[in-house]
N, C-alpha and C. Protein backbone atom coordinates (compact mmCIF):
# COMPACT_ATOMS: atom_id res chain seq x y z
N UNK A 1 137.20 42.78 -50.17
CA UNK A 1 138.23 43.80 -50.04
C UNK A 1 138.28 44.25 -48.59
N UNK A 2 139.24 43.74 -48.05
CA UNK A 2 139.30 45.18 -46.62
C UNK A 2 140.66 45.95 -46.93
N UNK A 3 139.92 47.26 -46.37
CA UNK A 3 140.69 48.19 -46.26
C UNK A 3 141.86 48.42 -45.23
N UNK A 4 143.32 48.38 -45.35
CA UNK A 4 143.84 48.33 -44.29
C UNK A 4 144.59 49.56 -44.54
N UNK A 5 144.46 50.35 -45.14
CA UNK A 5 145.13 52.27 -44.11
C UNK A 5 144.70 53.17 -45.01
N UNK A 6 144.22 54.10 -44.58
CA UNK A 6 143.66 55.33 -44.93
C UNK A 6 143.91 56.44 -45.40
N UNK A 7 144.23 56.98 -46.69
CA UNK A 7 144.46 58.38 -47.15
C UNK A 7 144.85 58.85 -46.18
N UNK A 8 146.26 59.60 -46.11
CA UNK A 8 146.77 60.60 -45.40
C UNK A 8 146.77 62.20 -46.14
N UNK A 9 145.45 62.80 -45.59
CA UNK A 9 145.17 64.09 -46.59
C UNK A 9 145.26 64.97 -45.70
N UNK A 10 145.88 66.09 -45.79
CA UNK A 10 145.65 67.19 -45.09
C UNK A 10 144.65 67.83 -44.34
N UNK A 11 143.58 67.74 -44.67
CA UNK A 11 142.35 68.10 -44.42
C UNK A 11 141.79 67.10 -43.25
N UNK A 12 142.72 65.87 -43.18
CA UNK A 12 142.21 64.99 -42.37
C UNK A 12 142.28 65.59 -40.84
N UNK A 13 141.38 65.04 -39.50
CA UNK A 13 141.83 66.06 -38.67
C UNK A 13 142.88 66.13 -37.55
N UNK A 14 143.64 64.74 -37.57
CA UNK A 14 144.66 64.42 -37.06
C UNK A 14 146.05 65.32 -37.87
N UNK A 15 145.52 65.10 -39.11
CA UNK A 15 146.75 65.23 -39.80
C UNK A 15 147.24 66.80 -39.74
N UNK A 16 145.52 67.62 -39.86
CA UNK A 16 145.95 69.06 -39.86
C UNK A 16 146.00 69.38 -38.44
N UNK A 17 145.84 68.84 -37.46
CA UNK A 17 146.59 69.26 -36.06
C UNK A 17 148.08 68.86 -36.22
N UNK A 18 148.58 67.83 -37.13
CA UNK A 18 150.13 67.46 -36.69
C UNK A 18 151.45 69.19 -37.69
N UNK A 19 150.54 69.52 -39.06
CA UNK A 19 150.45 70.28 -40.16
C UNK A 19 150.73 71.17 -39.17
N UNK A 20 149.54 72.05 -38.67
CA UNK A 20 149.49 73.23 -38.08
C UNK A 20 150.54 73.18 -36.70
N UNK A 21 150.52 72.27 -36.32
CA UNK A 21 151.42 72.39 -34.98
C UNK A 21 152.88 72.46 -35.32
N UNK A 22 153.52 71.49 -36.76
CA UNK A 22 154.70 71.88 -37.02
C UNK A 22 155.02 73.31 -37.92
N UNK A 23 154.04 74.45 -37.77
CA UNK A 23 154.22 75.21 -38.24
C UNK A 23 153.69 75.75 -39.78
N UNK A 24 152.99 74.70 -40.36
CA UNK A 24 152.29 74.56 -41.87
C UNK A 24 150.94 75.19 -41.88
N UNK A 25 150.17 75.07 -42.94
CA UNK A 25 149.04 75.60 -42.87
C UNK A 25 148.29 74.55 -44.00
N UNK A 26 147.45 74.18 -44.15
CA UNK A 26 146.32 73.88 -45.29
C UNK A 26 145.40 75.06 -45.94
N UNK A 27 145.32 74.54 -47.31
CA UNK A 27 145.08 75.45 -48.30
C UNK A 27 144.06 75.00 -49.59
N UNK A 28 142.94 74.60 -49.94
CA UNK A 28 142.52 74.40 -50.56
C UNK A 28 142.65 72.57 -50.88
N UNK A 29 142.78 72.01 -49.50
CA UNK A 29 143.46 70.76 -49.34
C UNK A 29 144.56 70.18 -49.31
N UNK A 30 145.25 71.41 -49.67
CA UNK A 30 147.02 70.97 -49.62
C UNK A 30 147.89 71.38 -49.11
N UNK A 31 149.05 71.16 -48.44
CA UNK A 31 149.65 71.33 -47.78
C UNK A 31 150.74 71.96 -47.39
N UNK A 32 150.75 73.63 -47.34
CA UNK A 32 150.90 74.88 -47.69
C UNK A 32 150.33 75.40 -48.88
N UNK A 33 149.48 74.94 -49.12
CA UNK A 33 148.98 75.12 -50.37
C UNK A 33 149.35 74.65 -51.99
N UNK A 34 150.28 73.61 -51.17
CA UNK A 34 151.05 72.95 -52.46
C UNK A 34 150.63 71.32 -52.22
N UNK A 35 150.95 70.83 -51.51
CA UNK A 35 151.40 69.31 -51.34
C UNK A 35 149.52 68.48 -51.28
N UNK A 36 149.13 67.37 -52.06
CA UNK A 36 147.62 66.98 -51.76
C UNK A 36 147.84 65.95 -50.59
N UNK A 37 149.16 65.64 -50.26
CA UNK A 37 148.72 64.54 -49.14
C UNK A 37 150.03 64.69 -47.85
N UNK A 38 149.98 64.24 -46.69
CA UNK A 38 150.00 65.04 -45.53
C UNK A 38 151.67 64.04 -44.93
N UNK A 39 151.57 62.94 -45.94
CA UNK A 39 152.88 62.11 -45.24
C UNK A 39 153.73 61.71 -46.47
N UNK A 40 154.66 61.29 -46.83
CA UNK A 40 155.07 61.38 -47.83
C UNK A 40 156.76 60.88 -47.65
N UNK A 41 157.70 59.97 -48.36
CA UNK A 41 158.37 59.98 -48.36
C UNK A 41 159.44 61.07 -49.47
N UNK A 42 160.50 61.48 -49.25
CA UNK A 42 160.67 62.61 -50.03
C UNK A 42 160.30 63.74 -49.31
N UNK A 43 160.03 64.71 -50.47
CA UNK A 43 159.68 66.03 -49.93
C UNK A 43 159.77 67.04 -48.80
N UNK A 44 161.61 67.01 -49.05
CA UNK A 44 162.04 66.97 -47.81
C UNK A 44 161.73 68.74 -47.71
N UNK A 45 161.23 69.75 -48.38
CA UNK A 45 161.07 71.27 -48.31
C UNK A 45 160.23 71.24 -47.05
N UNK A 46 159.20 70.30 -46.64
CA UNK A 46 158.11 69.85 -45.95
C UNK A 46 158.98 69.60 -44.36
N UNK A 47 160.15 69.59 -44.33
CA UNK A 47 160.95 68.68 -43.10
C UNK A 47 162.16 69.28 -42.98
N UNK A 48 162.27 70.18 -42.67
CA UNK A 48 163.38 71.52 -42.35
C UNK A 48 163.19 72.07 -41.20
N UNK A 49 162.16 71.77 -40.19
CA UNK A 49 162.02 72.33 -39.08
C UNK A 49 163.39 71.31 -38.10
N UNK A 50 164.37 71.74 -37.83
CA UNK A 50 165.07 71.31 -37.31
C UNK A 50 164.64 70.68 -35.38
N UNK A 51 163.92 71.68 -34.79
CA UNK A 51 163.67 71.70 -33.55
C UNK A 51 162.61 70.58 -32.82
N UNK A 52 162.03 69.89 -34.77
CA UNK A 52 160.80 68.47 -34.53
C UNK A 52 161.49 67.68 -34.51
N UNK A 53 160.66 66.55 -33.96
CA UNK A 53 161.08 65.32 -34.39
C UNK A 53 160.41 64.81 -35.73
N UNK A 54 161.12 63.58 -36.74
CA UNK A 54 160.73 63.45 -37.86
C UNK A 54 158.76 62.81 -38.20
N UNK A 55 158.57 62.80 -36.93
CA UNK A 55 157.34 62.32 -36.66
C UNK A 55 156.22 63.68 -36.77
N UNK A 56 157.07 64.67 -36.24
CA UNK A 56 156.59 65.92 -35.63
C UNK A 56 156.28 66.73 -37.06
N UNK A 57 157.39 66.54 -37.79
CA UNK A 57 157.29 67.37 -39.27
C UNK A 57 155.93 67.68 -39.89
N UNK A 58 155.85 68.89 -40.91
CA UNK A 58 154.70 69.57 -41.70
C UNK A 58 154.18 67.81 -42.29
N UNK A 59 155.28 67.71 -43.06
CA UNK A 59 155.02 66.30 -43.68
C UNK A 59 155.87 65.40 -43.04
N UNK A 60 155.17 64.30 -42.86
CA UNK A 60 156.10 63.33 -41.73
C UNK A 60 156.10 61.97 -43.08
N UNK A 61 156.87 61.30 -42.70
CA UNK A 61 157.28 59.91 -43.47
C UNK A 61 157.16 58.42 -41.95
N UNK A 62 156.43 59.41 -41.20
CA UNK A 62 156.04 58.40 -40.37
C UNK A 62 154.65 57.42 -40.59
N UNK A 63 155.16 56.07 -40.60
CA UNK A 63 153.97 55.50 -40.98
C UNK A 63 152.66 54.79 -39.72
N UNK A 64 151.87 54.95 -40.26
CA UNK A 64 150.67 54.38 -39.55
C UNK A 64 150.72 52.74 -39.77
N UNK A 65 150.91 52.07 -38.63
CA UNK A 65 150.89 51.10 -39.11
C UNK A 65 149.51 49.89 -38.55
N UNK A 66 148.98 49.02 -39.06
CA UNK A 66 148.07 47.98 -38.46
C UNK A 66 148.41 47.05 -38.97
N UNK A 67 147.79 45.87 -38.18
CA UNK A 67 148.29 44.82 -37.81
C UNK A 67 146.38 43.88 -37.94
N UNK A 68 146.87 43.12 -38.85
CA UNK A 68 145.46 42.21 -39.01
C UNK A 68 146.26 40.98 -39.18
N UNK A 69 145.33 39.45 -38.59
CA UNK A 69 145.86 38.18 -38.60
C UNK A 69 145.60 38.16 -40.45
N UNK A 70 146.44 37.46 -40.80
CA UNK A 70 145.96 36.90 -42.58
C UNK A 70 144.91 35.28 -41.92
N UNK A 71 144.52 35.27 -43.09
CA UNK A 71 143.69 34.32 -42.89
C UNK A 71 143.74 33.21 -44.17
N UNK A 72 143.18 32.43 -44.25
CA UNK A 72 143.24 31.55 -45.64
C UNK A 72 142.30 31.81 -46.70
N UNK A 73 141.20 33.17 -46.75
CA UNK A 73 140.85 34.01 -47.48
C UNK A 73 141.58 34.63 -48.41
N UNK A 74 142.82 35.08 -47.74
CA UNK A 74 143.39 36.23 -48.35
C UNK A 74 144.37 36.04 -49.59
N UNK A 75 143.79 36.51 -50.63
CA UNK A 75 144.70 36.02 -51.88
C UNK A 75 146.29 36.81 -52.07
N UNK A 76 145.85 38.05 -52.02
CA UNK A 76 146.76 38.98 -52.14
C UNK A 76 146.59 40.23 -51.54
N UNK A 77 147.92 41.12 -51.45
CA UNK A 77 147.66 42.18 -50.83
C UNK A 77 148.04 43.75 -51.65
N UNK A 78 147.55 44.63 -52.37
CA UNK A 78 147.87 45.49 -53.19
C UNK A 78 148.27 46.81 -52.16
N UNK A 79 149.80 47.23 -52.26
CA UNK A 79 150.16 48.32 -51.64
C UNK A 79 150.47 49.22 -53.03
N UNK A 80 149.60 51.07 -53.14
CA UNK A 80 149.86 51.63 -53.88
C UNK A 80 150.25 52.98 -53.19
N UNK A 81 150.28 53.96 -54.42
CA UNK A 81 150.27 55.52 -53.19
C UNK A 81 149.24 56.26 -53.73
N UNK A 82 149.10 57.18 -54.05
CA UNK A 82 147.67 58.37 -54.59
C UNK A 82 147.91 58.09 -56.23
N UNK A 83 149.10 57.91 -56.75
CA UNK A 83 148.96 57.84 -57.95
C UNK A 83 147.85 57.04 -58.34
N UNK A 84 147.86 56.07 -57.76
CA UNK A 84 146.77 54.88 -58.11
C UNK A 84 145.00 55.30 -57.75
N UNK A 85 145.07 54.96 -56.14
CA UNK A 85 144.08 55.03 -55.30
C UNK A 85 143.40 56.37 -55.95
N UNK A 86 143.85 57.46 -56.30
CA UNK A 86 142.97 58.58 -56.59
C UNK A 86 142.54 58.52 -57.87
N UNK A 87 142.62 57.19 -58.32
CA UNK A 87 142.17 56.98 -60.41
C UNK A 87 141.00 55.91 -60.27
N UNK A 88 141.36 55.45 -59.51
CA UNK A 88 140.63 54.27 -58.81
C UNK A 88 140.46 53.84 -57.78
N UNK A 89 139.08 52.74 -57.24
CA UNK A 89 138.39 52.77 -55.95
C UNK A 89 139.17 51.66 -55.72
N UNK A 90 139.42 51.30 -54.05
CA UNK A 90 139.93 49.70 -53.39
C UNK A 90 139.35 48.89 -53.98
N UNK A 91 137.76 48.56 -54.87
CA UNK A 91 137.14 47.52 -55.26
C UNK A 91 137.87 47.36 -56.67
N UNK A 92 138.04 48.34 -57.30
CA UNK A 92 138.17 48.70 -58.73
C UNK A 92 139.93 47.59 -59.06
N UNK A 93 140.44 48.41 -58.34
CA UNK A 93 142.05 47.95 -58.01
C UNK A 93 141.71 46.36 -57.83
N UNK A 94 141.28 45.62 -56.93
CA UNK A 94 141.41 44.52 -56.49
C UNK A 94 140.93 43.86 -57.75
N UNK A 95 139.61 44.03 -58.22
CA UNK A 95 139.23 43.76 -59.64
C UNK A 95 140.12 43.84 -60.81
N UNK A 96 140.96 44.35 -60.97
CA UNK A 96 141.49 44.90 -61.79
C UNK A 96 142.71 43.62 -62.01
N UNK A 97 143.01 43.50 -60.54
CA UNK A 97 144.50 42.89 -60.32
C UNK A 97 144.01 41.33 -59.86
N UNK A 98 142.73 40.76 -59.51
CA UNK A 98 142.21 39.77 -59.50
C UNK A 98 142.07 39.23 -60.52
N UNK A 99 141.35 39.46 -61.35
CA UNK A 99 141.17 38.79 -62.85
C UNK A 99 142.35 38.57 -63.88
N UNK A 100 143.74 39.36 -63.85
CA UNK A 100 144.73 39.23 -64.10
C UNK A 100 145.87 37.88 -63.32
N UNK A 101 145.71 37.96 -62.04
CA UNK A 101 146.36 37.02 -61.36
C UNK A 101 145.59 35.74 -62.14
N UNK A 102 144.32 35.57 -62.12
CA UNK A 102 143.45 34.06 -62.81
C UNK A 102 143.45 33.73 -63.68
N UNK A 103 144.18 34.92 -64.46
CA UNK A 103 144.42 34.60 -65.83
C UNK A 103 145.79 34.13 -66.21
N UNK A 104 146.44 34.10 -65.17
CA UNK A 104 147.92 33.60 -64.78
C UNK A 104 149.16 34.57 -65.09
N UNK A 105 148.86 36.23 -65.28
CA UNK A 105 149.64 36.93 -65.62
C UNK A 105 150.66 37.07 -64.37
N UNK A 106 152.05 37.20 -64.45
CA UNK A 106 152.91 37.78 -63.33
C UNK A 106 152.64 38.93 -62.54
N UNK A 107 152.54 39.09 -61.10
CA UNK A 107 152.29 40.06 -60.39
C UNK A 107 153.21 41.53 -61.19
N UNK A 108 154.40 41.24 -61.49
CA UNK A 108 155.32 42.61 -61.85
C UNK A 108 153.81 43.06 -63.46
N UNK A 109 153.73 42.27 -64.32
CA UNK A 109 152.92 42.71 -65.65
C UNK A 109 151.19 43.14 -65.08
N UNK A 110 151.22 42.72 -64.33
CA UNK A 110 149.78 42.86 -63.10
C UNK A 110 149.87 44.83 -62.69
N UNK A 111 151.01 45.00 -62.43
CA UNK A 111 151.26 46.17 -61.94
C UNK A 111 151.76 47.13 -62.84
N UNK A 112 152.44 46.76 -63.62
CA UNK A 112 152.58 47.69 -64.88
C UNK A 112 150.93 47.95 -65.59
N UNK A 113 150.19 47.03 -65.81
CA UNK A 113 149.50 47.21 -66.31
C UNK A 113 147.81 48.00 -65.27
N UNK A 114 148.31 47.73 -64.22
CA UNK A 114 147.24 48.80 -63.41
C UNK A 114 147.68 50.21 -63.71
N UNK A 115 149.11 50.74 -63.59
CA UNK A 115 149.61 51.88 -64.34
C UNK A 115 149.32 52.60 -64.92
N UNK A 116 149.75 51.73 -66.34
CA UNK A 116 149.07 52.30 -67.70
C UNK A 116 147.45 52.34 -68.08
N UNK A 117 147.10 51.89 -66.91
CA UNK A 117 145.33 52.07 -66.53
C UNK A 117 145.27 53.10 -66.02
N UNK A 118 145.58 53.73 -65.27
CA UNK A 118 145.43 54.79 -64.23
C UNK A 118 146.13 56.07 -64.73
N UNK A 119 147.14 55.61 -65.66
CA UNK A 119 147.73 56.73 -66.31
C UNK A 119 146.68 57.68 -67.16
N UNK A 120 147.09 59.24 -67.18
CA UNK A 120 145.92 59.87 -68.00
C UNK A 120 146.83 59.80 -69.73
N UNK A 121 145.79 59.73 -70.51
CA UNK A 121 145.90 60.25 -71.83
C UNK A 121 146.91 61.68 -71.74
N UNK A 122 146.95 62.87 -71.67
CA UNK A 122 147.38 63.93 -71.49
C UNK A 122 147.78 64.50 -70.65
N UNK A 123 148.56 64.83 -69.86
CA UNK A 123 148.69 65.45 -68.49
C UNK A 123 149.26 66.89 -68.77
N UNK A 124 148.74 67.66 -69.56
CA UNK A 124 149.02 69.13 -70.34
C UNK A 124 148.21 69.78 -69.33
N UNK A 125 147.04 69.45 -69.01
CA UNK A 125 145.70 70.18 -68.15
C UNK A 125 145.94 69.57 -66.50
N UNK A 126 146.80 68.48 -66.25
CA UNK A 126 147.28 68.39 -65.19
C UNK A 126 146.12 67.18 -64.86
N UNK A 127 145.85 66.90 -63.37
CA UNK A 127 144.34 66.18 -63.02
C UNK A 127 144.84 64.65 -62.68
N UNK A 128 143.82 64.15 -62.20
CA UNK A 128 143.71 62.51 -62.26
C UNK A 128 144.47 61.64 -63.12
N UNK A 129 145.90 60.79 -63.02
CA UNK A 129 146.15 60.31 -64.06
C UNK A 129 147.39 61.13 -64.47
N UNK A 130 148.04 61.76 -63.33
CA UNK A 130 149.59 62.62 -63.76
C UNK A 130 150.65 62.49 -62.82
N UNK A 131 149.88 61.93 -62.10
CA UNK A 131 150.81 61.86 -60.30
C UNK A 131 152.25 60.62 -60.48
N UNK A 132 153.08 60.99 -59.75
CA UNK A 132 153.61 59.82 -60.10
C UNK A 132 153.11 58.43 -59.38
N UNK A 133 153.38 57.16 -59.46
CA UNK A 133 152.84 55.89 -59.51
C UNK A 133 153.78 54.87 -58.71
N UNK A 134 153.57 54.63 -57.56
CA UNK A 134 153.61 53.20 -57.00
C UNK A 134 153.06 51.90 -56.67
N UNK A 135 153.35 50.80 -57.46
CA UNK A 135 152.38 49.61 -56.94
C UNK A 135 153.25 48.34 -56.96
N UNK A 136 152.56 47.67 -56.02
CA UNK A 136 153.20 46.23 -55.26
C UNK A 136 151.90 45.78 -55.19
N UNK A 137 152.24 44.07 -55.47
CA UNK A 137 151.15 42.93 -55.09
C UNK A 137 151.78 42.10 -54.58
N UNK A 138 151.28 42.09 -53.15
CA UNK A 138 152.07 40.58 -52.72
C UNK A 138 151.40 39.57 -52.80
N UNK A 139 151.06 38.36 -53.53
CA UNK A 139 150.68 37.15 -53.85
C UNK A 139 150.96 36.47 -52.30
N UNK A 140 149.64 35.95 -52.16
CA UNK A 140 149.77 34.82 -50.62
C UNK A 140 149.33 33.66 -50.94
N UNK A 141 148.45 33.10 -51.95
CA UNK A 141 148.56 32.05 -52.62
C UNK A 141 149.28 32.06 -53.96
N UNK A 142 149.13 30.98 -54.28
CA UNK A 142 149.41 30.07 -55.84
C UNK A 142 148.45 31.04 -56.77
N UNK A 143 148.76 31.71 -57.99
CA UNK A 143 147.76 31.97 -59.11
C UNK A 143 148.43 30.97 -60.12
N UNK A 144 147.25 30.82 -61.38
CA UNK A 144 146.07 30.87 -61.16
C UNK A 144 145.65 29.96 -60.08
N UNK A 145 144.40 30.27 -59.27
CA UNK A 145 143.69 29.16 -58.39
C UNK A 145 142.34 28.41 -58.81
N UNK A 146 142.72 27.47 -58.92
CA UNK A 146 141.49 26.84 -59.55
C UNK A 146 140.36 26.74 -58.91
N UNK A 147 140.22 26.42 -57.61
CA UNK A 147 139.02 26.89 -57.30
C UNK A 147 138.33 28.16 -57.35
N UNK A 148 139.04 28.94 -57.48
CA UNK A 148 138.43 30.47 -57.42
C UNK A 148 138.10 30.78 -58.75
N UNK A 149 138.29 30.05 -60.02
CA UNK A 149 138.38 30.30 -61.02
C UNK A 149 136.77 29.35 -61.91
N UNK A 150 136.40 28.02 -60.79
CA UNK A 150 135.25 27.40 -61.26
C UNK A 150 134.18 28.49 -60.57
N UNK A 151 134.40 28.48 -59.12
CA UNK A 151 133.24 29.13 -58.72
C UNK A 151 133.29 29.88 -59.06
């Protein structure tokens, strides 16, 4: 598994210098005391400061981006948002969506079904498992792969 980008949380300390400088505050980790994560597409209540730039905003939709060579390692690549990542670890996810690809399931049923994994039973009490949910797998080889499947 490598990790290629990092929770954008309020609390982070880039993030709460960009927060506090457009005028916001952090609050028990969130962002006026509402929002748990610091960039966000949407949420435009967050992006009303007219006088920033959209980079500059409480919550910005500016992305961080990196840049790694792929290699002939790399099977696939799982892009989610907090819905996911905060139900489950980068190892958990890759596991999850590895053993499914070998089993020859379609990336789209791959992703529905990390979902309804991560989804909570109840969301009456709120918590882990209520957020809403984004996920993408981009496939860079052929599944199933047979070598990956003897060894």
């Amino acid at each position: 598994v490598e990790v290629l980008s990092y929770d954008h949380k309020p609390n982070n300390e880039e993030e709460l210098r960009r927060i506090t400088a457009g005028g916001g505050w952090v609050q028990l980790n969130r962002v006026n005391g509402n929002l748990a994560l610091s960039r966000a597409l949407g949420d435009y209540v967050f992006k009303r400061n007219y006088r920033l730039t959209a980079q500059e905003q409480v919550v910005t939709a500016y992305p961080d981006v990196i840049v790694r060579p792929l290699n002939e390692d790399w099977e696939f690549i799982v892009i989610a948002c907090d819905g996911i990542w905060e139900v489950l670890s980068n190892d958990e996810v890759i596991s999850f969506c590895r053993a499914r690809l070998l089993s020859g399931w379609q990336p789209a049923a791959v992703c529905e079904a990390l979902m309804q994994r991560c989804l909570a039973p109840n969301c009456a009490t709120g918590g882990l498992g209520c957020d809403n949910m984004t996920v993408l797998i981009i496939c860079l080889l052929p599944f199933p792969r047979i070598d990956a499947i003897v060894s």
